[in-house]
Protein backbone atom coordinates (compact mmCIF):
# COMPACT_ATOMS: atom_id res chain seq x y z
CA UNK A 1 143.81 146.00 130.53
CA UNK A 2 145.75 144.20 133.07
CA UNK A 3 144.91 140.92 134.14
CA UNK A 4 144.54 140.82 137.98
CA UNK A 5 142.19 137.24 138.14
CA UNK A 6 141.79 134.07 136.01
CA UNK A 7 139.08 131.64 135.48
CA UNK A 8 139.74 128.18 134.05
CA UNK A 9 136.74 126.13 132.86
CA UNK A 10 137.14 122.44 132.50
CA UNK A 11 139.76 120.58 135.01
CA UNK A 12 141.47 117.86 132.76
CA UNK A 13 144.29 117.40 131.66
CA UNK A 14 145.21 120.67 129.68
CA UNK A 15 142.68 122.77 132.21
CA UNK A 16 144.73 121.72 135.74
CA UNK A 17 147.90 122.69 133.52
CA UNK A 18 146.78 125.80 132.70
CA UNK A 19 145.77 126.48 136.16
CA UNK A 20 149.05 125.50 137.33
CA UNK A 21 150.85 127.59 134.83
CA UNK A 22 148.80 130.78 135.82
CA UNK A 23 149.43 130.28 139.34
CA UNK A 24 153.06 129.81 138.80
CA UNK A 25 153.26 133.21 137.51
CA UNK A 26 151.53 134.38 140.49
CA UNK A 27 148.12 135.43 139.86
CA UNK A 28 145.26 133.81 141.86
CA UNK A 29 143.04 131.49 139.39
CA UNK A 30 139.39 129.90 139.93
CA UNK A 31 139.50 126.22 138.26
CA UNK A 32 135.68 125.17 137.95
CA UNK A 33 134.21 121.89 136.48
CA UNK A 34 131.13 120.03 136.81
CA UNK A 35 132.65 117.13 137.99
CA UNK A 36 133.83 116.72 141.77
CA UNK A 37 136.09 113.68 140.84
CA UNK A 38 137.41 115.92 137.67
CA UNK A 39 138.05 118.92 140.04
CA UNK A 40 139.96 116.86 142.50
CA UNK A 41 142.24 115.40 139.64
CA UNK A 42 142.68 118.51 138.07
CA UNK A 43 143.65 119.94 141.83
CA UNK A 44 146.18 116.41 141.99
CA UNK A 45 147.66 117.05 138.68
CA UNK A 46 148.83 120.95 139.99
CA UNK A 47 150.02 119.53 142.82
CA UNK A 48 151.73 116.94 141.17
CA UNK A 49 153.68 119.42 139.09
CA UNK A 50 154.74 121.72 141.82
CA UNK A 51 155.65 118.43 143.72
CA UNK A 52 158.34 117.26 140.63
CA UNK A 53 159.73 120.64 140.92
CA UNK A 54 160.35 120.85 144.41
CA UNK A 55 161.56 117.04 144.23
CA UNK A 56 164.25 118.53 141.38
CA UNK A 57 165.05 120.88 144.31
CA UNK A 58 163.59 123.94 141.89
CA UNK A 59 161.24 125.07 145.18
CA UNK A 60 160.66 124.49 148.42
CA UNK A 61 157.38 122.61 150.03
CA UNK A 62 156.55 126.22 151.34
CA UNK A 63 156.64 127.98 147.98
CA UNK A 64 154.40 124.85 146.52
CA UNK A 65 151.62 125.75 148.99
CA UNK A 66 152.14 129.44 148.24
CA UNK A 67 151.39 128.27 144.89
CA UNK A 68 148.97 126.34 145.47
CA UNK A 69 147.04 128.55 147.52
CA UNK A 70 146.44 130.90 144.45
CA UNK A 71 144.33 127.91 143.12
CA UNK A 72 140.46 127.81 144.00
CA UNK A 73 138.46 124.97 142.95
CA UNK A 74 135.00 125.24 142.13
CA UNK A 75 131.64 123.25 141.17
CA UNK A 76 130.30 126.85 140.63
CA UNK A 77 130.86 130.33 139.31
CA UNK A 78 130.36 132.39 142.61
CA UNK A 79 133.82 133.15 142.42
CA UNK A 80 133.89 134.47 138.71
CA UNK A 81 132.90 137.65 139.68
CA UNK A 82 135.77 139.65 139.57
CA UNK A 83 137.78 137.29 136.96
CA UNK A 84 139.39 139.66 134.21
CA UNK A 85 139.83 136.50 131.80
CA UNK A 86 138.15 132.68 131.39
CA UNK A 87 140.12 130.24 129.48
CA UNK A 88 137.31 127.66 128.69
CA UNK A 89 139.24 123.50 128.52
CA UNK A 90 135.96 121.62 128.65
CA UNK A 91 135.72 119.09 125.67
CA UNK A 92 136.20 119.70 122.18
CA UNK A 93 132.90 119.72 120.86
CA UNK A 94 131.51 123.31 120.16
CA UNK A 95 127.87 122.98 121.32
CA UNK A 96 129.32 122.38 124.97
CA UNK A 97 131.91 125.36 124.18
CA UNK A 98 128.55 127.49 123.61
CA UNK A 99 127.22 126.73 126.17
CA UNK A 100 129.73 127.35 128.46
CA UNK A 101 130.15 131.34 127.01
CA UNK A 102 126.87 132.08 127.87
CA UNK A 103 126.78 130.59 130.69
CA UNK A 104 129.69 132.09 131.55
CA UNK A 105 128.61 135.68 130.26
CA UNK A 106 125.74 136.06 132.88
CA UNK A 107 128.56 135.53 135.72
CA UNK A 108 131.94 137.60 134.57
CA UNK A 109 132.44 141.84 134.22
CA UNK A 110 131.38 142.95 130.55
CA UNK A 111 135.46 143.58 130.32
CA UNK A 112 136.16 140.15 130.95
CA UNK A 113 138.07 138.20 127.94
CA UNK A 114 136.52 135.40 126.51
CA UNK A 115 139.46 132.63 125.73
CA UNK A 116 139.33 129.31 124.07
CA UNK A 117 141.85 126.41 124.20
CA UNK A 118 140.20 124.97 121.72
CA UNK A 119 142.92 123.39 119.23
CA UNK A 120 140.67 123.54 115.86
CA UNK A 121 137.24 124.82 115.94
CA UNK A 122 136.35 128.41 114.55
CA UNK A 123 136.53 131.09 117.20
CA UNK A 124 134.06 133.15 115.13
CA UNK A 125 131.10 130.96 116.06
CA UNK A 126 131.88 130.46 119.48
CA UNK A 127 132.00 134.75 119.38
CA UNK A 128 128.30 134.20 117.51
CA UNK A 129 127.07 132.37 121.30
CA UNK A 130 128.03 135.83 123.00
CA UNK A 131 126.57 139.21 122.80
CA UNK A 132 130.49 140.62 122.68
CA UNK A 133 132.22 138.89 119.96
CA UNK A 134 134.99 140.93 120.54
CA UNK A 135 135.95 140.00 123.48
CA UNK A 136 136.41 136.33 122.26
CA UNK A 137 139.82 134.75 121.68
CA UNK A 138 141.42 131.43 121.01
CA UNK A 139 144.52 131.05 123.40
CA UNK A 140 145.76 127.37 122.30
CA UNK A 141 148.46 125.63 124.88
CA UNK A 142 150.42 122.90 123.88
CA UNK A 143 150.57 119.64 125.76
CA UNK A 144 151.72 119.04 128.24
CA UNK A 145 150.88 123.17 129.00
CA UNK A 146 153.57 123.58 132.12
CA UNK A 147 156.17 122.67 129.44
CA UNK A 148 155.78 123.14 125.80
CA UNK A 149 156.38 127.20 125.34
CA UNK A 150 153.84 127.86 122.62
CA UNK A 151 150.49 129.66 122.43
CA UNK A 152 148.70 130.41 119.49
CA UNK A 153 146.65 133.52 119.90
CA UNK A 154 143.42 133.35 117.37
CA UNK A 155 141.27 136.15 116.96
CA UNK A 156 137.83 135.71 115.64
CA UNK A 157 136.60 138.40 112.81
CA UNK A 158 135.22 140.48 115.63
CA UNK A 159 137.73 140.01 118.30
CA UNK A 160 138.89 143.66 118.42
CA UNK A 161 142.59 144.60 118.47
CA UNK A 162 142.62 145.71 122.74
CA UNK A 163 141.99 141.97 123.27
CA UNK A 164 144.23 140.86 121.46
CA UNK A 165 147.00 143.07 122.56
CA UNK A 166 145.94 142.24 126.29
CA UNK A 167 145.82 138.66 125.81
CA UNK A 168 149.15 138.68 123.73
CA UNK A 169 150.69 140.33 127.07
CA UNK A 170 149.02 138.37 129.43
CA UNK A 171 150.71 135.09 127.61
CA UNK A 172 154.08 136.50 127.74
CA UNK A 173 153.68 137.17 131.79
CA UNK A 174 152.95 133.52 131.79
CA UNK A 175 156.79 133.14 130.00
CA UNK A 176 155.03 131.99 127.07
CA UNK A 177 155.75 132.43 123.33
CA UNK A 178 152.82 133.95 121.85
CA UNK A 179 152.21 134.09 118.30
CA UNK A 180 149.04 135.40 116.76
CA UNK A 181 147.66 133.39 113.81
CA UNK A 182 144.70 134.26 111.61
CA UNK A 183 141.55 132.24 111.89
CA UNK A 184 141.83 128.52 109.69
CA UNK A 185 140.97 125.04 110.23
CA UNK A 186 143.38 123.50 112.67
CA UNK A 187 144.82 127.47 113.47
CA UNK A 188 148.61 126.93 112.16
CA UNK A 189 151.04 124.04 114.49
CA UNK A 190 147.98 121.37 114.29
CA UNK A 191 147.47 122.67 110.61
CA UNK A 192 151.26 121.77 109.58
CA UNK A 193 151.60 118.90 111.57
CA UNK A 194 148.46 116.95 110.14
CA UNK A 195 150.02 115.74 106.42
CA UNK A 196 153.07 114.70 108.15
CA UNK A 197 151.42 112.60 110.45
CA UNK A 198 148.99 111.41 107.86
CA UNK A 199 151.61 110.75 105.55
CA UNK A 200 153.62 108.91 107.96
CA UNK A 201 150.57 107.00 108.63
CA UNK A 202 149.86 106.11 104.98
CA UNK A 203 153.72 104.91 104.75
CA UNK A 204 152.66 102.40 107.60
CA UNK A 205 149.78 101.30 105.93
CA UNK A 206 151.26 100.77 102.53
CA UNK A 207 153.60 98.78 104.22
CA UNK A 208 156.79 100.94 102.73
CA UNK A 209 158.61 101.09 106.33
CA UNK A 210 157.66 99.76 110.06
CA UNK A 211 157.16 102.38 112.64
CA UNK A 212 159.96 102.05 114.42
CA UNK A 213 161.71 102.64 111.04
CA UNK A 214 160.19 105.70 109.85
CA UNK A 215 159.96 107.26 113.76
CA UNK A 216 164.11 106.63 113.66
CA UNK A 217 164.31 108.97 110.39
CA UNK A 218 162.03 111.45 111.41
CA UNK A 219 164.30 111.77 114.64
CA UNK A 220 167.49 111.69 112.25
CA UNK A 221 165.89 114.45 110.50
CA UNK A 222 165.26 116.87 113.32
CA UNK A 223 161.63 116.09 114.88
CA UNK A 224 161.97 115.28 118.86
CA UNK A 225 160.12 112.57 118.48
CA UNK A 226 159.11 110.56 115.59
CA UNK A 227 155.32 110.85 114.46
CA UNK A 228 153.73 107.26 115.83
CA UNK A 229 155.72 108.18 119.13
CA UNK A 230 154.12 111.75 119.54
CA UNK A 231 150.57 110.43 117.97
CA UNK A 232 150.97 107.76 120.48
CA UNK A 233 151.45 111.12 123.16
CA UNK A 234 148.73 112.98 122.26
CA UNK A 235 145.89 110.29 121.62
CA UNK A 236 145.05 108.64 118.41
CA UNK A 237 141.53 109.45 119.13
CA UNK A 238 142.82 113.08 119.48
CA UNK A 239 144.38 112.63 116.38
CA UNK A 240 141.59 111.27 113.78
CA UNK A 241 139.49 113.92 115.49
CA UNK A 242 141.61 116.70 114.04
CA UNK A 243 142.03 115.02 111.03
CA UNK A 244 138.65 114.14 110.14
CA UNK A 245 137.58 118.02 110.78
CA UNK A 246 140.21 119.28 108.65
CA UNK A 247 139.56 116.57 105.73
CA UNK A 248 135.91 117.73 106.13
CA UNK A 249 137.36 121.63 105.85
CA UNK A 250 140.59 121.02 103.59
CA UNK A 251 139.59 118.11 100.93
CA UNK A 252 141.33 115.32 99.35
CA UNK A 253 145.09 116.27 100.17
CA UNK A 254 143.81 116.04 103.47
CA UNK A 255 141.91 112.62 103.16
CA UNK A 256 143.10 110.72 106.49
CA UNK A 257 144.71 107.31 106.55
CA UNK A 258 142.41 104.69 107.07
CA UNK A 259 144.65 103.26 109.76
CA UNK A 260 143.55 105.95 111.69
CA UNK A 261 139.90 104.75 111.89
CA UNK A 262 141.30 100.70 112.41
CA UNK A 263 143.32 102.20 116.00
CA UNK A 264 140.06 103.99 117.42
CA UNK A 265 138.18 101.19 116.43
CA UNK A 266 140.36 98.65 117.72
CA UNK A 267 140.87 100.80 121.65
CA UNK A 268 144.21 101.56 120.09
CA UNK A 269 144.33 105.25 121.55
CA UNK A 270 147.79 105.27 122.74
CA UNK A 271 149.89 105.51 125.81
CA UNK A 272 146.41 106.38 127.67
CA UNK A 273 145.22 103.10 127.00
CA UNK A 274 148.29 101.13 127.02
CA UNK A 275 148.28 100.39 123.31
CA UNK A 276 148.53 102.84 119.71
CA UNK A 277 151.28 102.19 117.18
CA UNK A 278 153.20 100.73 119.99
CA UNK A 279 152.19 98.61 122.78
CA UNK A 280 153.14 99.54 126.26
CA UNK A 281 153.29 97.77 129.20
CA UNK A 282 152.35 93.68 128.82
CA UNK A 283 150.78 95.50 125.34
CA UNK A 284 152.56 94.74 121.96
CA UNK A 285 151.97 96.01 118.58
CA UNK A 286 151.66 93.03 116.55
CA UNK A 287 147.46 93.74 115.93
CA UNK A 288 148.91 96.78 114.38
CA UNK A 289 151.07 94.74 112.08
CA UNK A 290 148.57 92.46 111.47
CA UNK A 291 146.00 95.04 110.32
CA UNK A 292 148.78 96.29 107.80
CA UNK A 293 149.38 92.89 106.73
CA UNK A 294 145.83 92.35 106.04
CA UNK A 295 145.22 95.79 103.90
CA UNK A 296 148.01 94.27 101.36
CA UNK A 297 151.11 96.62 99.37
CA UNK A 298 149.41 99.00 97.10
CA UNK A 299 148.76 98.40 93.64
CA UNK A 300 151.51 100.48 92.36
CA UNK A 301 154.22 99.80 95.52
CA UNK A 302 155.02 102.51 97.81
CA UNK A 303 158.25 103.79 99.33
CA UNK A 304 159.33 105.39 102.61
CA UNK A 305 161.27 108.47 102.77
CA UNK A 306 162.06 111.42 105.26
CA UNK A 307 160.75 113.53 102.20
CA UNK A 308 157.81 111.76 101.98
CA UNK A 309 156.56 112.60 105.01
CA UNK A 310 158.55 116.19 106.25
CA UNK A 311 157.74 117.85 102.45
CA UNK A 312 153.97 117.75 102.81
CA UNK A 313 154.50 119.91 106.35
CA UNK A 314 156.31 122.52 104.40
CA UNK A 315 153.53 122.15 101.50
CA UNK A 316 151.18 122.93 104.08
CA UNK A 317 153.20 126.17 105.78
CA UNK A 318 153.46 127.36 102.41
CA UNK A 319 149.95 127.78 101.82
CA UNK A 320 149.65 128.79 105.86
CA UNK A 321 152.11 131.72 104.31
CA UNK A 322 150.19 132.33 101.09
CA UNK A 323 147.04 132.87 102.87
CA UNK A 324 148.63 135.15 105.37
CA UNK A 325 147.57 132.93 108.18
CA UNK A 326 151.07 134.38 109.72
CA UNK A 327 153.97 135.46 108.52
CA UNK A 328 157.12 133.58 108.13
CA UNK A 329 159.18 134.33 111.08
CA UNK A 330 155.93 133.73 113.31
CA UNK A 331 155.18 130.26 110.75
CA UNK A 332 159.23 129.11 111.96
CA UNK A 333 158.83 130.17 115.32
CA UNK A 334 155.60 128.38 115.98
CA UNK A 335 156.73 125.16 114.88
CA UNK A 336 159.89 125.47 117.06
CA UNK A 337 158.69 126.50 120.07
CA UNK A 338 155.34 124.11 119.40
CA UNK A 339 157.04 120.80 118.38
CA UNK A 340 160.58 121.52 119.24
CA UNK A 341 161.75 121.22 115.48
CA UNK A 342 165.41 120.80 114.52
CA UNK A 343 167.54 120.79 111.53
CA UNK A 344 171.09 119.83 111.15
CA UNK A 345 171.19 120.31 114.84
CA UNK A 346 169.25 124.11 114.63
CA UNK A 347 166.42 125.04 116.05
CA UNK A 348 164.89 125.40 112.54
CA UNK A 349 160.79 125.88 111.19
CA UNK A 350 159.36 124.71 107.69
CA UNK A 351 160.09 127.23 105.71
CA UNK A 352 163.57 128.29 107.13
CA UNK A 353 164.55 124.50 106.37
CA UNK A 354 162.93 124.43 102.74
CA UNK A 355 165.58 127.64 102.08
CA UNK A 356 168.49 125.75 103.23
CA UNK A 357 167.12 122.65 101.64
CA UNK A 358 166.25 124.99 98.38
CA UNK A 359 163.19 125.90 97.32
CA UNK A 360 163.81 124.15 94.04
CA UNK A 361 164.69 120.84 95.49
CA UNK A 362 161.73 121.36 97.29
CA UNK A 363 159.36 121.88 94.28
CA UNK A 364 161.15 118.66 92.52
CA UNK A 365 160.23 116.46 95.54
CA UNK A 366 156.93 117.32 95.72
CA UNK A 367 156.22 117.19 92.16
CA UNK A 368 157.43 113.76 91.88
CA UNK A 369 155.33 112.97 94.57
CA UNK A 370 152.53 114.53 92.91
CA UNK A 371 152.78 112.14 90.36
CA UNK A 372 153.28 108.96 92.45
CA UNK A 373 150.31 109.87 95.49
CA UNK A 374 148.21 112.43 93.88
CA UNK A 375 146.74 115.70 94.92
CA UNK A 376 148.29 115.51 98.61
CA UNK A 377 151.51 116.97 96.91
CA UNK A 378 150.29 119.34 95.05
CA UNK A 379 152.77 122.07 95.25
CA UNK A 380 151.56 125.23 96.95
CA UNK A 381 151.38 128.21 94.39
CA UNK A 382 153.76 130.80 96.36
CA UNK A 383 156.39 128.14 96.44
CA UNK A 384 156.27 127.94 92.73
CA UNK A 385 156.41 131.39 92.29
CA UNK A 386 159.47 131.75 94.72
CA UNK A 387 161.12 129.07 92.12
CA UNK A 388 160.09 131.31 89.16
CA UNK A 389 161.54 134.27 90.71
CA UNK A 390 165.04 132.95 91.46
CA UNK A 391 164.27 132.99 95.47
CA UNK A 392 165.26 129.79 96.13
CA UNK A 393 166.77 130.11 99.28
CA UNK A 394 169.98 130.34 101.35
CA UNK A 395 172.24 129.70 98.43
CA UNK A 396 171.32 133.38 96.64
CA UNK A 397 170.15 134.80 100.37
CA UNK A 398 166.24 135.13 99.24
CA UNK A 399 163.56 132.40 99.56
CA UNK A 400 161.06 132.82 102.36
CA UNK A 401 163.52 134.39 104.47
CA UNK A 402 166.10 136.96 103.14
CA UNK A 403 169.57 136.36 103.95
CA UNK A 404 172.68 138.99 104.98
């Protein structure tokens, strides 16, 4: 089916962008919220993107209202009508996601696709709100949505294979990377990323290295941005949200820091409140010190190291792998084009960096851990069986990748 119309529901943050970024490719989209103040920001926020680009002398103030002009804001669905898909941004709770799909299915064509940017939650009960489950998707952007290149494409267990297909295409006409990933708590980037913050986060805590520290060997590594830095981006809030839900899915190796809790508690929320990790502005971060300081050292002393913290994300994209959430190449590619990851200057995912690392070294690391930390390290079955079978990586041209 080819997308002629879009509907976006919810105008924040991520919903303007995706407006923007549907526009941009040309298509005319309906941006509807409850909220006249929300709908006017969301409106600002396109505008304000099309403004950098013609400020970077990228377009011209004509094309920007030519743009713009595909954009129709709404407090109402009168003009969902004829929409051929609805990608729902209203918050992250799933009752008001519900609602929304019926809502939303008394309004559209019965061929209209069903989308979700929701960055967790299952996308087999939202499908259980609707009577057609399978025209229900997840389509996940990545903040900020008119840059990062990402979307993970999430079929529910009734989302039939035309909707995915058209969806998949209708992402790559927005000159986005699409990569379909197999229903799981926290879908696959927000999956692999959550030990590495949380273990960055317990470093912190423990008091083994200051944030500017371990955000300065993260960067070393590879990562664009250290963890506190990019947890600082995204919203701590955000953050301990996603966490909690996947300790509550995943268990103890995902138990989150308590740290976590002290931040939301304390307004810490980030750069959207002036203050997370860091402090911003007339903001500092010595509460944040102070609340380590208070906690104590562990028991049994803890250190820092870029291990520590980057070998629980390929843990976790192991066990992404070994449940066939996607395969490898998708696993890589998602990271890269999601987070921007690095290695020795290569654009380089988990698993291709565990090869050239080698899969034993790997297993060593997180073994010892295992037996400092505890279950958080517990090495992923497939990678053990990799190690039994002599695919260890780059250096005999077999470990999760094979090699010419």
């Amino acid at each position: 089916m080819y997308i002629f119309k879009a509907g976006v529901v919810g105008a924040g943050t991520m919903g303007g962008e995706i407006a923007q970024v549907i526009s941009c490719s040309g298509l005319p989209v309906v941006l509807k919220d409850v909220d006249r103040k929300m709908l006017d920001k969301g409106m600002d926020t396109i505008r304000r993107i099309y403004q950098g680009r013609v400020d970077k002398g990228k377009m011209s103030a004509v094309e920007l209202e030519d743009k713009l002009s595909l954009v129709e804001p709404s407090l109402s669905y009168d003009s969902f009508a004829d929409v051929d898909i609805v990608i729902e941004a209203v918050p992250e709770k799933i009752e008001i996601k519900k609602l929304v799909l019926k809502e939303l299915e008394e309004v559209v064509p019965e061929t209209s696709i069903f989308a979700s940017n929701t960055s967790a939650l299952s996308i087999s009960e939202l499908a259980s709100a609707t009577t057609r489950p399978g025209k229900v998707i997840g389509m996940h952007f990545f903040n900020p949505a008119h840059v990062m290149k990402l979307v993970e494409i999430i079929p529910g267990l009734e989302t039939s294979q035309e909707t995915i297909d058209d969806v998949v295409t209708f992402t790559e006409s927005l000159r986005k990377v699409a990569v379909v990933v197999q229903e799981c708590p926290g879908f696959l980037v927000n999956r692999l990323l959550m030990p590495y913050f949380n273990e960055a986060a317990l470093c912190l805590q423990q008091g083994a290295a200051t944030a500017t520290e371990i955000d300065a060997a993260l960067t070393s590594f590879g990562m664009p941005m250290g963890p506190f830095t990019l947890m600082d981006m995204l919203g701590i809030d955000v953050c301990k949200y996603v966490a909690d839900y996947l300790y509550d899915e995943y268990g103890p190796r995902l138990e989150p820091a308590k740290l976590l809790d002290q931040l939301v508690a304390a307004g810490r929320l980030g750069e959207k409140t002036g203050k997370g990790f860091y402090g911003y502005g007339g903001e500092s971060d010595e509460p944040v010190k102070a609340m380590i300081a208070a906690a104590g050292r562990e028991p049994h002393g803890s250190e820092f190291s870029v291990e520590r913290a980057i070998y629980p994300l390929i843990n976790e994209a192991v066990l992404a792998l070994q449940e066939h959430i996607a395969p490898a190449s998708d696993v890589d590619l998602a990271m890269i084009a999601g987070t921007g990851m690095t290695y020795h200057g290569e654009r380089k995912g988990p698993l291709a960096i565990a090869d050239e690392i080698g899969l034993d070294v790997v297993l060593a690391g997180l073994e010892k851990f295992f037996g400092l930390y505890g279950e958080r390290f517990r090495p992923a079955r497939l990678l053990r069986t990799k190690v039994r079978a002599g695919h260890l990586g780059i250096r005999v041209r077999r470990g999760f990748h094979e090699y010419a």
